[in-house]
C-alpha atoms as a PDB file:
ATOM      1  CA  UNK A   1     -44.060-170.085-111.358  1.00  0.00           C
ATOM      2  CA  UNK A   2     -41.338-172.784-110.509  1.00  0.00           C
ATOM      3  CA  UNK A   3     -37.779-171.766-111.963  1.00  0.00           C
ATOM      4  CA  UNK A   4     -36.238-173.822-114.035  1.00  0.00           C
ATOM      5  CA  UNK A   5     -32.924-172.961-114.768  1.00  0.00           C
ATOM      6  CA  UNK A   6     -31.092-175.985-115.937  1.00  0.00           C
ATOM      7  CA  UNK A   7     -31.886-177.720-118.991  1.00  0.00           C
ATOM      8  CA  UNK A   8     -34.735-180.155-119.872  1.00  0.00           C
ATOM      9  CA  UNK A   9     -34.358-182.284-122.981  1.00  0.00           C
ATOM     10  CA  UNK A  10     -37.647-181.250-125.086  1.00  0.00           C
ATOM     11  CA  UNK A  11     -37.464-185.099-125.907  1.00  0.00           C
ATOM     12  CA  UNK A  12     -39.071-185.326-122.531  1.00  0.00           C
ATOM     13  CA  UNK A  13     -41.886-182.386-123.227  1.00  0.00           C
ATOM     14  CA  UNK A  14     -44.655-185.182-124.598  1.00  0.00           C
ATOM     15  CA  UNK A  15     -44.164-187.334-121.555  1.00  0.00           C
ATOM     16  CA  UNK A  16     -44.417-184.911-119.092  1.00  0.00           C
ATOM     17  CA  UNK A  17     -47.931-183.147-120.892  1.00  0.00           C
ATOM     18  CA  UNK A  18     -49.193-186.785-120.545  1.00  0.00           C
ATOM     19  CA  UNK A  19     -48.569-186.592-116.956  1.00  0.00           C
ATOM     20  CA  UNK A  20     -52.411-184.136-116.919  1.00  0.00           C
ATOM     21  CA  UNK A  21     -54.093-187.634-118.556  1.00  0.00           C
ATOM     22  CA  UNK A  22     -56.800-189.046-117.145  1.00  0.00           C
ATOM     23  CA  UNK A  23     -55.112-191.416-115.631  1.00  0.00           C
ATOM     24  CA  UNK A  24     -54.036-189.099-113.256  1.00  0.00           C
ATOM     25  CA  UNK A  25     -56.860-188.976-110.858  1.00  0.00           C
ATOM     26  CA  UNK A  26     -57.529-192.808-111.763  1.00  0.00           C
ATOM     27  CA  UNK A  27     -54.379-194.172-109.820  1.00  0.00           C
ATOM     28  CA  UNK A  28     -53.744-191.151-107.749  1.00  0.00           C
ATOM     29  CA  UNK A  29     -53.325-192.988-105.153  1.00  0.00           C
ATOM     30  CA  UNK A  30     -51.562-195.904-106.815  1.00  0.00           C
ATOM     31  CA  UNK A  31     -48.003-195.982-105.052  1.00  0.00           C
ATOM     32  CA  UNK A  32     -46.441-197.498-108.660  1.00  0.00           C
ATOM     33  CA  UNK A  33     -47.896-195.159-110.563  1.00  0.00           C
ATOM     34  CA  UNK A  34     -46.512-192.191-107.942  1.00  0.00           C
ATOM     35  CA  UNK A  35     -42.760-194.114-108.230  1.00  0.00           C
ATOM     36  CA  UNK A  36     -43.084-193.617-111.804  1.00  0.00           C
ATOM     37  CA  UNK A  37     -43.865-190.050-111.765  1.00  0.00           C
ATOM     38  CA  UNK A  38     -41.019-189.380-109.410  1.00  0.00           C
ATOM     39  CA  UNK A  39     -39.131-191.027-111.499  1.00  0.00           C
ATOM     40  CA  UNK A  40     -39.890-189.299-114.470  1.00  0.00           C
ATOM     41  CA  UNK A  41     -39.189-186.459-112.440  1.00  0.00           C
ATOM     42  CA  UNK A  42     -35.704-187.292-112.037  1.00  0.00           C
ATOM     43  CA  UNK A  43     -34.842-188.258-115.286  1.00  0.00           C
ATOM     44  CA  UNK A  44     -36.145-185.131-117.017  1.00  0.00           C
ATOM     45  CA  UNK A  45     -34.394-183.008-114.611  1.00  0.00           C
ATOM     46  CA  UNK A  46     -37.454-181.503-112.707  1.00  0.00           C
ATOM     47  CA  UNK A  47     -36.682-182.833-109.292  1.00  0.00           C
ATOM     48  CA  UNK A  48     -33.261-184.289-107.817  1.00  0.00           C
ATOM     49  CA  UNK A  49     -33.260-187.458-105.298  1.00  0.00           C
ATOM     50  CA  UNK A  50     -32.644-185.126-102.744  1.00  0.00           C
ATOM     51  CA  UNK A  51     -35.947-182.828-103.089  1.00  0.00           C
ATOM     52  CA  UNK A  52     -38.177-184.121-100.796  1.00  0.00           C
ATOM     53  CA  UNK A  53     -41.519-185.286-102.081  1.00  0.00           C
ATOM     54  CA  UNK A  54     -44.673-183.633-102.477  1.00  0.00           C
ATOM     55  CA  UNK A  55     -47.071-184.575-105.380  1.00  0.00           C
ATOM     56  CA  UNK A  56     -49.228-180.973-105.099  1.00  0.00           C
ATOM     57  CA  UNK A  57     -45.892-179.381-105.588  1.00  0.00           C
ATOM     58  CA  UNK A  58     -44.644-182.033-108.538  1.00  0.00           C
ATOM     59  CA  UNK A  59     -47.561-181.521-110.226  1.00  0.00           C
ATOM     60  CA  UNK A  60     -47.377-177.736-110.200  1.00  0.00           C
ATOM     61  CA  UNK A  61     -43.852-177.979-111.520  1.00  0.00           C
ATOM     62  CA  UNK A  62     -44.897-179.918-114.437  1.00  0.00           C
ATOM     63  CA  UNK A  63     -47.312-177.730-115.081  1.00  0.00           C
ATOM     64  CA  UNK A  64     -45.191-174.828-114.799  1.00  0.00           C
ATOM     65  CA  UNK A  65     -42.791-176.189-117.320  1.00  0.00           C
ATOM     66  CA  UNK A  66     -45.654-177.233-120.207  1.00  0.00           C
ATOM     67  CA  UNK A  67     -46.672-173.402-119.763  1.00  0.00           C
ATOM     68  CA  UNK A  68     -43.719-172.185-120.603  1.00  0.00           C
ATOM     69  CA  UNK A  69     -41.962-175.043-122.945  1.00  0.00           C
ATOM     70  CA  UNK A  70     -44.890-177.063-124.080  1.00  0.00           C
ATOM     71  CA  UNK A  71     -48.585-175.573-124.475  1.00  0.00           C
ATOM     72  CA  UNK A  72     -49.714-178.366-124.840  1.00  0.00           C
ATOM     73  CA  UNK A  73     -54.183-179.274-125.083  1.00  0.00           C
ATOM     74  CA  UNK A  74     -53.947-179.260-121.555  1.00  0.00           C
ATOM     75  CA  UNK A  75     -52.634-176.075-120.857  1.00  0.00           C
ATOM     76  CA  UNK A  76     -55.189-174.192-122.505  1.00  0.00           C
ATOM     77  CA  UNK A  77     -57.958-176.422-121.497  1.00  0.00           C
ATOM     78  CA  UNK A  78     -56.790-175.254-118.001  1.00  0.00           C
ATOM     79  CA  UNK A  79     -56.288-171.979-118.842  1.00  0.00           C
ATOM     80  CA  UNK A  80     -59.653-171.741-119.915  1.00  0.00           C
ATOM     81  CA  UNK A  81     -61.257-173.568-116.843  1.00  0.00           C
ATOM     82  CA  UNK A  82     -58.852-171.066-114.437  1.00  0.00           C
ATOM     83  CA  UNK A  83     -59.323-167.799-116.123  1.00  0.00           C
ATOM     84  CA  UNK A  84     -63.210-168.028-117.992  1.00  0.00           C
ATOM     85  CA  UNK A  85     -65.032-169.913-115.020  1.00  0.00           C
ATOM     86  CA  UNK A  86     -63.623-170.126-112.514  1.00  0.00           C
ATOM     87  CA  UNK A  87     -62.232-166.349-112.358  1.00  0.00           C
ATOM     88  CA  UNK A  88     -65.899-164.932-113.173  1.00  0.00           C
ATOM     89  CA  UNK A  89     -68.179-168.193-112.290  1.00  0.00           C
ATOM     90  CA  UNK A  90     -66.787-169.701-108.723  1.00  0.00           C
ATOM     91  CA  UNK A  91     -70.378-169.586-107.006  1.00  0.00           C
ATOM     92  CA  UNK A  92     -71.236-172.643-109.914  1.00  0.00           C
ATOM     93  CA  UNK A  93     -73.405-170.449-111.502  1.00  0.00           C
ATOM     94  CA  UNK A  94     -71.783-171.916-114.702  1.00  0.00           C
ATOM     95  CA  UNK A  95     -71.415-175.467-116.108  1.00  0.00           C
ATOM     96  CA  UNK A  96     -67.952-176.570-117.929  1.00  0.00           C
ATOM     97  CA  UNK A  97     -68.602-179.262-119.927  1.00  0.00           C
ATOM     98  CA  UNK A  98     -65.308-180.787-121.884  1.00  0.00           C
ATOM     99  CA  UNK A  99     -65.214-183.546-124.947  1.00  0.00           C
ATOM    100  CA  UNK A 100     -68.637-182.806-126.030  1.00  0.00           C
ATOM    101  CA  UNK A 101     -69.990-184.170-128.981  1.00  0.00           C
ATOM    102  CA  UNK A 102     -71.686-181.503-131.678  1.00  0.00           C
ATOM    103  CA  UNK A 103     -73.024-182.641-134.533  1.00  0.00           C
ATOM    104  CA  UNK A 104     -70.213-183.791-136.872  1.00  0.00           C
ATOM    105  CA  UNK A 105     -67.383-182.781-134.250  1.00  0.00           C
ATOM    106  CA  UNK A 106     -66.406-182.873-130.373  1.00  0.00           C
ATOM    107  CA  UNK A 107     -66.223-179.284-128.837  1.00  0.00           C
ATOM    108  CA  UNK A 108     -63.217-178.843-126.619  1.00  0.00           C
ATOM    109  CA  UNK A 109     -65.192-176.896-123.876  1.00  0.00           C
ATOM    110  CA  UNK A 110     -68.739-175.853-123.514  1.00  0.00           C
ATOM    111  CA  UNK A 111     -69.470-173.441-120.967  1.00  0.00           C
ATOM    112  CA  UNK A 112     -73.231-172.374-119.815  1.00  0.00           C
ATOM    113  CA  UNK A 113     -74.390-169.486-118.007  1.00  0.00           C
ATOM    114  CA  UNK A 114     -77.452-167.752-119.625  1.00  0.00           C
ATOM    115  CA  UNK A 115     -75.840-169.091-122.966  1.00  0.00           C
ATOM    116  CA  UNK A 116     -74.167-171.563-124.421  1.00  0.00           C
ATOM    117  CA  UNK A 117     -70.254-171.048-125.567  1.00  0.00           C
ATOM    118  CA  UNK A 118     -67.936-172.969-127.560  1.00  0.00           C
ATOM    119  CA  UNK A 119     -64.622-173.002-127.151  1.00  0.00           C
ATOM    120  CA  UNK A 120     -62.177-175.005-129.848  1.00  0.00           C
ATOM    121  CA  UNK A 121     -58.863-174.888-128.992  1.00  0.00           C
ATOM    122  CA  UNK A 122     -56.017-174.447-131.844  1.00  0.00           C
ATOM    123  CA  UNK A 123     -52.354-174.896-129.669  1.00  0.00           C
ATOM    124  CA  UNK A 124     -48.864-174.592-131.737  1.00  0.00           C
ATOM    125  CA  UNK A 125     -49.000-177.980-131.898  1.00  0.00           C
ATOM    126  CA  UNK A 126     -52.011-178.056-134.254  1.00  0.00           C
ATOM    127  CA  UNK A 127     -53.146-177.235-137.769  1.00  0.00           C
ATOM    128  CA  UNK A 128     -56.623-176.231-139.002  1.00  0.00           C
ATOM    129  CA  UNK A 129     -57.098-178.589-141.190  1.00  0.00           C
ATOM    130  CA  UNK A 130     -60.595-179.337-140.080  1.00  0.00           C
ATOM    131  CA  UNK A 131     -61.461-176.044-138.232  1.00  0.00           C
ATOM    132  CA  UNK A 132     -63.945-174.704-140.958  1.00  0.00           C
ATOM    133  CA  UNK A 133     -66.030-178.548-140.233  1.00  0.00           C
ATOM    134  CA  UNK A 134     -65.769-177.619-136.398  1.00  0.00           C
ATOM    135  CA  UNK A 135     -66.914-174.366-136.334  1.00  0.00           C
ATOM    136  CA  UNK A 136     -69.867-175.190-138.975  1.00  0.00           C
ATOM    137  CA  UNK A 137     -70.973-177.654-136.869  1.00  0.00           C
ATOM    138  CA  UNK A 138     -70.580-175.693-133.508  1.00  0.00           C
ATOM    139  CA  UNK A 139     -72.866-172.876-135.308  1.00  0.00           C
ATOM    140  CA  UNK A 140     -75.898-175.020-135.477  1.00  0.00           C
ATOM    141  CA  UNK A 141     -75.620-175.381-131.140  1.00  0.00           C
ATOM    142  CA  UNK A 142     -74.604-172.770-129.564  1.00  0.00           C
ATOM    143  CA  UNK A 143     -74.653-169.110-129.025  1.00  0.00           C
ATOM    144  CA  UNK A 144     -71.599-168.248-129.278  1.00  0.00           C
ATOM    145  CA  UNK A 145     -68.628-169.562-130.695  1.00  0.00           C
ATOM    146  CA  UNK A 146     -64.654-169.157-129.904  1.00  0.00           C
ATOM    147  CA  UNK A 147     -61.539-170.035-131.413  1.00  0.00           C
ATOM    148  CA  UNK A 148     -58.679-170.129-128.951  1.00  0.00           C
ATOM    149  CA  UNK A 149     -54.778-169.889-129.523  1.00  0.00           C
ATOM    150  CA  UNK A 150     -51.869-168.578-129.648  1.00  0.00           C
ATOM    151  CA  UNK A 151     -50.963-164.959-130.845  1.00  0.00           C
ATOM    152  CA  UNK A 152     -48.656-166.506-134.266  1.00  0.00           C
ATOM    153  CA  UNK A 153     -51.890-168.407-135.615  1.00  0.00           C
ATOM    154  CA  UNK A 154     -54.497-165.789-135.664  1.00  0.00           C
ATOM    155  CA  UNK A 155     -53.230-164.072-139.362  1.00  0.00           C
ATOM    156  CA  UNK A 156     -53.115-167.671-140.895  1.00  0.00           C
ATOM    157  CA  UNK A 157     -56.324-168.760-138.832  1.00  0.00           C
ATOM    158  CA  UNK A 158     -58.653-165.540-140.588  1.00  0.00           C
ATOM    159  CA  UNK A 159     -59.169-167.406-144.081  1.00  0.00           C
ATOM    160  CA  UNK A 160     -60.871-170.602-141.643  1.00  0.00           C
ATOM    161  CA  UNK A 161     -62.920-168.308-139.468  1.00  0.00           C
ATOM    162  CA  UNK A 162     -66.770-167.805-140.181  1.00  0.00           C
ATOM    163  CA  UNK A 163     -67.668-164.159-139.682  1.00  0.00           C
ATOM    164  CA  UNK A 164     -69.743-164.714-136.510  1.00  0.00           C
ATOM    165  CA  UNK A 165     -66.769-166.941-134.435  1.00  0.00           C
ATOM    166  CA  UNK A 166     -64.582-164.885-132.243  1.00  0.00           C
ATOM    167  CA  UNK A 167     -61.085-165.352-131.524  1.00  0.00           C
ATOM    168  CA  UNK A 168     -58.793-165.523-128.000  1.00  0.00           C
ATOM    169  CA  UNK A 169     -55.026-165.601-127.727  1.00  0.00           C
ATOM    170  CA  UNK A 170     -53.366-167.593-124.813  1.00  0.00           C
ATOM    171  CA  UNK A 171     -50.264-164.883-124.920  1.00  0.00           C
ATOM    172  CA  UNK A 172     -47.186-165.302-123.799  1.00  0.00           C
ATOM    173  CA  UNK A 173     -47.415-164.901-119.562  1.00  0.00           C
ATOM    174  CA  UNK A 174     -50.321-167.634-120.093  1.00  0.00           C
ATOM    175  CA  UNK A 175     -53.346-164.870-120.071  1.00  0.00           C
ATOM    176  CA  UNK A 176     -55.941-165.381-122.024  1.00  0.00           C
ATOM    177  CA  UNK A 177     -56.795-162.138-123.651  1.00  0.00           C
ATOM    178  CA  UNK A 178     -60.188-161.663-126.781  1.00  0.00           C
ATOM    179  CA  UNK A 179     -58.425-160.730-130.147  1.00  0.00           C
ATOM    180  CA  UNK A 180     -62.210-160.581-131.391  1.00  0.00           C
ATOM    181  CA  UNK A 181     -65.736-160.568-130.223  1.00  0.00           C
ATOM    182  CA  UNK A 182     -68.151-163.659-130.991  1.00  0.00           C
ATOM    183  CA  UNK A 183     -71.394-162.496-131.882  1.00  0.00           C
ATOM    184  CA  UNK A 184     -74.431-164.425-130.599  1.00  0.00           C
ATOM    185  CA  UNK A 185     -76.066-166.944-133.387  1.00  0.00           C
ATOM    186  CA  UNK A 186     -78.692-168.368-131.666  1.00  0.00           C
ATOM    187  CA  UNK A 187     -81.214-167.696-134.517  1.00  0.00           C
ATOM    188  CA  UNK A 188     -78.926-170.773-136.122  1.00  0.00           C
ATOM    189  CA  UNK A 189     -79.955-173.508-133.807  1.00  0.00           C
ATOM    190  CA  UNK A 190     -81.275-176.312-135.157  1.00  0.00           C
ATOM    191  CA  UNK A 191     -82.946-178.803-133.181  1.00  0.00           C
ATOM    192  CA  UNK A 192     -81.991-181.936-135.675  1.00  0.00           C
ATOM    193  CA  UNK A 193     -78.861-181.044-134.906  1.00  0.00           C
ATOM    194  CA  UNK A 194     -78.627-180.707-131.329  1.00  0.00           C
ATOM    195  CA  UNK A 195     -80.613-183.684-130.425  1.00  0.00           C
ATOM    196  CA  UNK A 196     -77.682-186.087-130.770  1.00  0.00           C
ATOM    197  CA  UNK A 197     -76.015-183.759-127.725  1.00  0.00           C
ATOM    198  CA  UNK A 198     -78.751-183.982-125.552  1.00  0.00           C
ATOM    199  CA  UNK A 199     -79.195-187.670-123.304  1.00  0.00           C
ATOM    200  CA  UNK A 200     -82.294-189.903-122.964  1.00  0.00           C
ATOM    201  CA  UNK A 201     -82.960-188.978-119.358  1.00  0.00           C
ATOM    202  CA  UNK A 202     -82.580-185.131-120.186  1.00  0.00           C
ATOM    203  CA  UNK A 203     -84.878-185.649-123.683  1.00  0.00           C
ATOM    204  CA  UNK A 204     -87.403-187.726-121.146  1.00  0.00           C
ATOM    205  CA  UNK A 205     -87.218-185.166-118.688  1.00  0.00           C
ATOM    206  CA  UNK A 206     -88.389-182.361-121.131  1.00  0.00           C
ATOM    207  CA  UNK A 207     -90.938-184.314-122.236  1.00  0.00           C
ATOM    208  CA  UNK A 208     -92.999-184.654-119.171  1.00  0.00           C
ATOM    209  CA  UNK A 209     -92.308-181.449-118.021  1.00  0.00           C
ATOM    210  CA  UNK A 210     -94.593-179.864-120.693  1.00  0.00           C
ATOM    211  CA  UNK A 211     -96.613-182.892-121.531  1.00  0.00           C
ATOM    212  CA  UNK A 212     -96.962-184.964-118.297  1.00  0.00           C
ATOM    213  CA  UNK A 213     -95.949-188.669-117.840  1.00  0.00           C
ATOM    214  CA  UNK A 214     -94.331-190.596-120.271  1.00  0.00           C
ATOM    215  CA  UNK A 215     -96.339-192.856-122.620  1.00  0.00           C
ATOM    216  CA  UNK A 216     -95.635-196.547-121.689  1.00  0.00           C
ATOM    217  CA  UNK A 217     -92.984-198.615-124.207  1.00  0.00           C
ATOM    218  CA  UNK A 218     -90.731-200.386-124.339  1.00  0.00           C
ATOM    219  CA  UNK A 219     -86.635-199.410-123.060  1.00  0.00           C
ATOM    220  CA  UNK A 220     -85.270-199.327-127.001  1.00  0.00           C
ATOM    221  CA  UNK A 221     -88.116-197.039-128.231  1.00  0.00           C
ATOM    222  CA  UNK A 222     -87.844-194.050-125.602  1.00  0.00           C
ATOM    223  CA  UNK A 223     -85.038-192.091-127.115  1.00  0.00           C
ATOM    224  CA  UNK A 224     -86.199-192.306-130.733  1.00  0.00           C
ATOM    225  CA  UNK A 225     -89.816-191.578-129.644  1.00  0.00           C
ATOM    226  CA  UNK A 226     -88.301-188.152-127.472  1.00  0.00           C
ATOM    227  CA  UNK A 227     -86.281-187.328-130.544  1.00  0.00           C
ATOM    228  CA  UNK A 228     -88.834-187.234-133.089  1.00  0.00           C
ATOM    229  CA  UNK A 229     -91.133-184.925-130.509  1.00  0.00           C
ATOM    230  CA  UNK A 230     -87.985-182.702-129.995  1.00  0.00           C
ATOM    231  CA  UNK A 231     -87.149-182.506-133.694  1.00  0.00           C
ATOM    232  CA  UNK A 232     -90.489-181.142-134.438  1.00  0.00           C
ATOM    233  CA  UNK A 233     -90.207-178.114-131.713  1.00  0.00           C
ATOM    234  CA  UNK A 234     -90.096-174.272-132.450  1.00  0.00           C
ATOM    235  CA  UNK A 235     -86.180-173.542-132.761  1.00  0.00           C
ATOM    236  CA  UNK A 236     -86.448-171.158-129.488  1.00  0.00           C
ATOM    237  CA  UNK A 237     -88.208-173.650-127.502  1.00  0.00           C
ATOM    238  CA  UNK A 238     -85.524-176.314-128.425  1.00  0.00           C
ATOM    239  CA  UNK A 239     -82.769-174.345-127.704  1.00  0.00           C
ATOM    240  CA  UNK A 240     -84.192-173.485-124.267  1.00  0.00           C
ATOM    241  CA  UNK A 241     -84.462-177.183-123.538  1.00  0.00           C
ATOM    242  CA  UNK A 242     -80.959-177.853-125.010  1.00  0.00           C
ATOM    243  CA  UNK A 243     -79.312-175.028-123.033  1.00  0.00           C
ATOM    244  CA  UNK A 244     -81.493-176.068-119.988  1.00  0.00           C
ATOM    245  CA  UNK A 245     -80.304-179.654-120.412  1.00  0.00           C
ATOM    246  CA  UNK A 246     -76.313-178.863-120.476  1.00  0.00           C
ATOM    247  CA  UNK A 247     -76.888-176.367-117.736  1.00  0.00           C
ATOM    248  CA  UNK A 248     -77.678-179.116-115.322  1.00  0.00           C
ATOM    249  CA  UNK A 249     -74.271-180.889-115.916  1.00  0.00           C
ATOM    250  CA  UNK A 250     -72.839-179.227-112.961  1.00  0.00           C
ATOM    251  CA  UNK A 251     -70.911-181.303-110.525  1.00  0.00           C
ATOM    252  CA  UNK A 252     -71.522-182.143-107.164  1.00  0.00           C
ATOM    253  CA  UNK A 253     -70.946-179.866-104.040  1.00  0.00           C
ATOM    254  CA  UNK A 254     -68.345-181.942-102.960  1.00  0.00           C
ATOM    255  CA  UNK A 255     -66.896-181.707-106.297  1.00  0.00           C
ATOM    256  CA  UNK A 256     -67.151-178.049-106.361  1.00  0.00           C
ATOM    257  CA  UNK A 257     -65.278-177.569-103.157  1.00  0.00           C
ATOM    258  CA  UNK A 258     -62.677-179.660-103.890  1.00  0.00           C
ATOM    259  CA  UNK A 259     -62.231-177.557-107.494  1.00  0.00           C
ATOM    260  CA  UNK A 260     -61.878-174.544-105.432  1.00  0.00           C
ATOM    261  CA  UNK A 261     -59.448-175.629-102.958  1.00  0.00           C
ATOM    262  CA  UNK A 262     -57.477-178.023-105.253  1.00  0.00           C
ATOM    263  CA  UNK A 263     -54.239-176.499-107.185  1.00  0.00           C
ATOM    264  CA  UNK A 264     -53.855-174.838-109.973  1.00  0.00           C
ATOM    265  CA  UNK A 265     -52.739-177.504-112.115  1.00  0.00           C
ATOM    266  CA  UNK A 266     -55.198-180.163-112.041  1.00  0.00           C
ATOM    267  CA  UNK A 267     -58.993-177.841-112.465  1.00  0.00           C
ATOM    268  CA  UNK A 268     -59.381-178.828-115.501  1.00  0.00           C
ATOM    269  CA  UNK A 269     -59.406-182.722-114.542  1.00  0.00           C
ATOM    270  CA  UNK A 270     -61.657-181.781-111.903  1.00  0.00           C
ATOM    271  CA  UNK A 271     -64.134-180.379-114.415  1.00  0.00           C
ATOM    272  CA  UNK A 272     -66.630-181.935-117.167  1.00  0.00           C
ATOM    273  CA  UNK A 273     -67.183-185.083-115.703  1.00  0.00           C
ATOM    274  CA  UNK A 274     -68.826-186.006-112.604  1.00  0.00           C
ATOM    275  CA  UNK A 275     -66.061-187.311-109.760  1.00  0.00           C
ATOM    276  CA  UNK A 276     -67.406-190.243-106.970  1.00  0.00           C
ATOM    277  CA  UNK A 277     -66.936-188.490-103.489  1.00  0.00           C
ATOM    278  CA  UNK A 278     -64.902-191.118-102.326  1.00  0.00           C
ATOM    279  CA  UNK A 279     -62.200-190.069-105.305  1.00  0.00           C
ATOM    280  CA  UNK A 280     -62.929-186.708-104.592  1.00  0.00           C
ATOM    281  CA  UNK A 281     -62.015-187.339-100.454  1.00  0.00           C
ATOM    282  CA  UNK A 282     -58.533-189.204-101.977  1.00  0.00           C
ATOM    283  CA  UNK A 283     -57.918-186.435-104.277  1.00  0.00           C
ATOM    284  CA  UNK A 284     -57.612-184.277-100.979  1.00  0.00           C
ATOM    285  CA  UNK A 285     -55.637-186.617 -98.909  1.00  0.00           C
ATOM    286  CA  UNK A 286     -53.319-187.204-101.723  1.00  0.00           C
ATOM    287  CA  UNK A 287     -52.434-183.165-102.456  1.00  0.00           C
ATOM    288  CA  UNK A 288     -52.554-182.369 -98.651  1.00  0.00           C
ATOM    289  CA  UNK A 289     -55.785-180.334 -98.648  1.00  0.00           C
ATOM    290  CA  UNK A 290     -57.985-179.621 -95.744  1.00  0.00           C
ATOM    291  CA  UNK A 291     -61.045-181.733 -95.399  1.00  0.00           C
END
């Protein structure tokens, strides 16, 4: 972990957690947008004129800071991509999926291997004002269901938590460590609910798997024709398409190899979405990795 023994201004802690935004990889290699992180940089404190530059190493240093001063989303969205699948999963025999929309609500992190998981994240920043509404909606779609946080939430946090959803503390040397068990609830699936989740090519592909080729019609009628035949499947069989479906979200090789070689700070913005290999090869160039 990079020491930092001087003093920061928390005033600054908000624009440094935005530094993880997308818009990181976007202009990565966007000279004014690298003079304005060094900048930053400088003005918080985190680097002097005189520290010669490396943006691998800045990064880390932000990220070191946020961990310690400033948990921000972002920090246990990484946490979670570093420690749950990357630690047990780094063959990509598991899918991370990130921002994913479940029934009434948007699921921090999916992951999938040989179920589905939830994970909604509660940091010291938030409240659970709506956390009953998640997790009731996360029940109908996947397996299992987690609520992760931090060790001074989970006493308040036990009058919003369904019986079933289990509970992880980010502690205070940034582990991630089960407080409870989830149990597995995939006798509550419901296909009317999950359809919504699923996309027209991954509906479309179901479809002719177990009935052949598509019936001709027209581009607008496709998805509502494949939801009203997935609607009207057996729960299990539903579910098995459904977890099938997010399964196959896994990135590219080229993806994968940069995830694994890439540092610690930015895994999470290498996950959930698929990269173009050209901003993957840039990526590399930019943090001095090996081709």
């Amino acid at each position: 972990m990079t020491s930092t023994t001087h003093y920061i201004d928390p005033g600054f802690n908000y624009e440094l957690s935005q530094v993880f935004g997308a818009s990181l990889l976007k202009r990565i290699d966007d000279h004014a947008y690298e003079l304005k992180l060094r900048e930053l940089l400088q003005r918080c404190g985190l680097r002097t004129a005189q520290q010669e530059w490396s943006l691998a190493h800045s990064l880390d240093t932000v990220y070191d800071y946020l961990k310690v001063n400033y948990r921000c989303e972002y920090v246990y969205k990484n946490e979670i991509a570093r420690q749950i699948l990357l630690k047990n999963h780094p063959d990509k025999s598991a899918t991370l999926l990130r921002e994913v929309a479940s029934d009434k609500a948007i699921a921090d992190i999916v992951i999938v291997n040989g179920n589905t998981v939830a994970y909604e994240i509660k940091t010291e920043l938030d409240n659970f004002d709506r956390l009953n509404n998640q997790l009731e909606s996360y029940s109908k779609l996947y397996d299992q269901v987690f609520v992760v946080t931090h060790a001074g939430a989970v006493q308040a946090m036990e009058q919003h938590l369904l019986p079933f959803v289990g509970v992880i503390v980010l502690d205070e040397q940034t582990q991630l460590a089960q407080e409870r068990p989830a149990e597995t609830i995939s006798h509550l699936f419901d296909p009317l609910k999950a359809v919504v989740t699923l996309r027209q090519a991954e509906l479309v592909a179901a479809w002719e798997e177990k009935l052949g080729k598509l019936p001709k019609m027209g581009t607008a009628s496709i998805f509502g024709f494949c939801r009203q035949w997935y609607e009207q499947l057996d729960s299990e069989e539903a579910r098995l398409i459904f977890y099938r479906a997010l399964k196959s979200r896994y990135p590219a090789q080229y993806q994968h190899e940069l995830l694994l070689d890439s540092i610690e700070s930015i895994k999470m913005l290498l996950l959930g979405r698929d990269l173009p290999k050209r901003l993957c090869n840039t990526v590399r160039e930019r943090l001095g990795l090996l081709a």
